[in-house]
Protein backbone atom coordinates (compact mmCIF):
# COMPACT_ATOMS: atom_id res chain seq x y z
CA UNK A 1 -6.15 -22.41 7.74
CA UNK A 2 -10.02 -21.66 8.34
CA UNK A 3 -12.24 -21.41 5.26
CA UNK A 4 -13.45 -18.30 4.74
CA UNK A 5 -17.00 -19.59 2.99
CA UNK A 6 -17.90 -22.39 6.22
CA UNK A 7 -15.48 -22.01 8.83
CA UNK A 8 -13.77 -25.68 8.36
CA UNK A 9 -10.12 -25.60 10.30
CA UNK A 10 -8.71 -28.03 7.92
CA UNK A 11 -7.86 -27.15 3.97
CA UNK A 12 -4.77 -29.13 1.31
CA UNK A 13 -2.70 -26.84 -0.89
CA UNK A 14 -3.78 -27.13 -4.29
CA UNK A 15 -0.98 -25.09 -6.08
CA UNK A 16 1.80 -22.55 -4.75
CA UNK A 17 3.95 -19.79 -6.35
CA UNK A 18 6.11 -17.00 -5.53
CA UNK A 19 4.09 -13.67 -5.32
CA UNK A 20 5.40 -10.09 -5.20
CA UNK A 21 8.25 -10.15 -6.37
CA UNK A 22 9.53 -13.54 -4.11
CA UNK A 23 9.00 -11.87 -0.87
CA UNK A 24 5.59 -14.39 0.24
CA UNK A 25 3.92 -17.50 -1.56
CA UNK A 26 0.48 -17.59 -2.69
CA UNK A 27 -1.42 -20.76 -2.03
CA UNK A 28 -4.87 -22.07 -3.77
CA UNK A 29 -6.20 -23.66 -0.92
CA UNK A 30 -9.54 -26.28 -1.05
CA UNK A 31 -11.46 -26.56 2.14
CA UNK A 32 -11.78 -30.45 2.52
CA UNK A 33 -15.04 -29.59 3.79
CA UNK A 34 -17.34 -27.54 1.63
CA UNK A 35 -14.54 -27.99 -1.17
CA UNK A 36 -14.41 -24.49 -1.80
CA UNK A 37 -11.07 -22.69 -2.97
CA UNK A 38 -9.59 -19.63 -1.51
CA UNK A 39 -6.25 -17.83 -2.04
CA UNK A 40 -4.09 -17.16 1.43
CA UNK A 41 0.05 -15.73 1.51
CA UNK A 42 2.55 -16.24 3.54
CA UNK A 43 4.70 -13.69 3.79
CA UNK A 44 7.90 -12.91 6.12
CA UNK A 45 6.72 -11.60 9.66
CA UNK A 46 8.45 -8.39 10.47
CA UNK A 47 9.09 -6.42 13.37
CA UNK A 48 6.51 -4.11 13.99
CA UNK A 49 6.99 -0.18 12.62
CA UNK A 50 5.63 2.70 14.96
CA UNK A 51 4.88 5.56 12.53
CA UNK A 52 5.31 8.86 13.82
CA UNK A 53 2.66 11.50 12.99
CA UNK A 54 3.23 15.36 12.93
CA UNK A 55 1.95 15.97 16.07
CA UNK A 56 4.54 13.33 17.30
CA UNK A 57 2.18 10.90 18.26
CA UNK A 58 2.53 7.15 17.55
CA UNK A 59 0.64 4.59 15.76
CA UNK A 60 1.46 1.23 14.40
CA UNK A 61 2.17 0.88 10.56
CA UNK A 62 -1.06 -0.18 8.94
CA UNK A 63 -0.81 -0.90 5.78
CA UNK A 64 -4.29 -0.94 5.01
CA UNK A 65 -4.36 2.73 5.40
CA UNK A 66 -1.86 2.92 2.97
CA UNK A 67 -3.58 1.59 0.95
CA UNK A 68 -6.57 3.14 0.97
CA UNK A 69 -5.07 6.47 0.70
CA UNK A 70 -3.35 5.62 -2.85
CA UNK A 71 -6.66 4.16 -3.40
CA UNK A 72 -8.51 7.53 -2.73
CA UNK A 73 -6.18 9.53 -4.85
CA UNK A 74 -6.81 6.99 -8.18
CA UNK A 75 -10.10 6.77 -7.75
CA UNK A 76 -11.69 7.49 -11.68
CA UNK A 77 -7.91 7.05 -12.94
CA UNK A 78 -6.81 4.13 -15.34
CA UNK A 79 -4.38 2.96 -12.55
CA UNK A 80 -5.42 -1.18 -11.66
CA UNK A 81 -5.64 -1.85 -8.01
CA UNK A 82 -2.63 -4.24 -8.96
CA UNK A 83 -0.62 -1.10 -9.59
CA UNK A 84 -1.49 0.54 -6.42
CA UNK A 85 -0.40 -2.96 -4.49
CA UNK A 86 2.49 -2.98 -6.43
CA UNK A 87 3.45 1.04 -5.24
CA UNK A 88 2.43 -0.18 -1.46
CA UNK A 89 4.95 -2.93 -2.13
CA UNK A 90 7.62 -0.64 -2.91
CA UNK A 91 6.88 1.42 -0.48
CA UNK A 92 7.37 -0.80 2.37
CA UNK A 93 10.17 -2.59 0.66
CA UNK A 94 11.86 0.67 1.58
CA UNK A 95 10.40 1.09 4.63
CA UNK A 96 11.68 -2.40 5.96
CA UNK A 97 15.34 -2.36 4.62
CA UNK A 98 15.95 1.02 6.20
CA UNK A 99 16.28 -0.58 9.38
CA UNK A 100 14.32 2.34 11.45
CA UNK A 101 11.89 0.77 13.81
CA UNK A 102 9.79 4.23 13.88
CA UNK A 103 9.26 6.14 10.51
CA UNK A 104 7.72 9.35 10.15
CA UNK A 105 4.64 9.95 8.08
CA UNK A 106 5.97 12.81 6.40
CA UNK A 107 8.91 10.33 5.29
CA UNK A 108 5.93 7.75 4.06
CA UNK A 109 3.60 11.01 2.52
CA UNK A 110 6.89 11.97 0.50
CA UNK A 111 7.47 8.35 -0.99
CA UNK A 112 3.88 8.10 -1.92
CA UNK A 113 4.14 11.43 -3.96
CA UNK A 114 7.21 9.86 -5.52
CA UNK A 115 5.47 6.97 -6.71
CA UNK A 116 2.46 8.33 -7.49
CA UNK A 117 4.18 11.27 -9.48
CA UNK A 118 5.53 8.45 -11.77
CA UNK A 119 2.52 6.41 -12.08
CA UNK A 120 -0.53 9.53 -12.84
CA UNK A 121 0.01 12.60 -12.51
CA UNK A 122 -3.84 13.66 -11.64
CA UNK A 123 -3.09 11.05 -8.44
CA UNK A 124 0.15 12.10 -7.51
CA UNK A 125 -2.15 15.64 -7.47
CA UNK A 126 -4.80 14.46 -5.17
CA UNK A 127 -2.49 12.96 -2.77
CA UNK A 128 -0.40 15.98 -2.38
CA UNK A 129 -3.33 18.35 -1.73
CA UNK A 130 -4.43 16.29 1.33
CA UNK A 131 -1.36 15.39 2.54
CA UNK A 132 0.00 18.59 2.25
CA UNK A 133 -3.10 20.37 3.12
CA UNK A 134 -2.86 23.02 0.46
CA UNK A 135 -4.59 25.97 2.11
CA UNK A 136 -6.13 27.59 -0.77
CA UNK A 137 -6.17 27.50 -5.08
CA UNK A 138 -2.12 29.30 -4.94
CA UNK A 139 -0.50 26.60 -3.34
CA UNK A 140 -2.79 24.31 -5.79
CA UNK A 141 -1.67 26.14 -8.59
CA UNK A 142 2.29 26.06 -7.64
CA UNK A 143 2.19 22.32 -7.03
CA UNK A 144 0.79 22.45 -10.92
CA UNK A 145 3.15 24.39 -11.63
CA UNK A 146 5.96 22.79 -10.39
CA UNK A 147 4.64 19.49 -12.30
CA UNK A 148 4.56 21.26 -15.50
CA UNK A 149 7.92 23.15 -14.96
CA UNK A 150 9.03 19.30 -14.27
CA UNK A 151 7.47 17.98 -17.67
């Protein structure tokens, strides 16, 4: 494993543990160059996921974008970036037990509203105005009013 701070191929494990939930192993690493420590996981490698978009083009799973999408809709809400890992998690967790090698996004926009809906409510709203691309302030206001009806 290179260090990230000088480049050095050659690092010891300092310490290891289970992380999310078993499914990798986080590793404190020291570079035995600089002596620097960084943090690296192993997970499981998985077969690659295609996701299909609406306009039935395809595009490999990143879960970066992900991500940053949950990120976008909690940004200025109490929700820790832990959390939002934690929802990503959850997300794929599902994603890679349902044995589909191609998932649609609309299937991945719906289980992000799910989670989100749980987790903050102003979120779960953000997300579903882009990703549904509410057209004007009535199809806001019947999304609110479906949460509220909900409540």
């Amino acid at each position: 494993m290179k260090c990230p701070f000088c480049g050095y191929a050659d690092s010891k494990v300092v310490d290891s543990r289970p992380a999310d939930e078993g499914s990798s192993i986080r590793r404190r690493r020291e570079c035995l160059k600089c002596g620097k420590r960084f943090t690296t996981y192993e997970t499981i490698e998985r077969t690659p996921l295609m996701l299909v978009k609406r306009d039935g083009t395809r595009q490999p799973y990143d879960r970066q974008k992900l991500l940053n999408g949950i990120i976008k809709a909690c940004e200025k809400r109490p929700v820790s970036i832990q959390r939002m890992e934690e929802l990503v998690n959850k997300i794929e967790q599902r994603l890679f037990s349902s044995l589909d090698y191609e998932i649609s996004s609309k299937l991945i926009g719906e289980m992000v509203m799910e989670e989100l809906r749980s987790v903050d409510e102003v979120a779960y709203v953000r997300f579903a105005s882009v990703y549904r691309q509410f057209k004007d302030i009535n199809t806001f206001m019947e999304e609110l009013n479906m949460l509220i009806k909900d409540k």
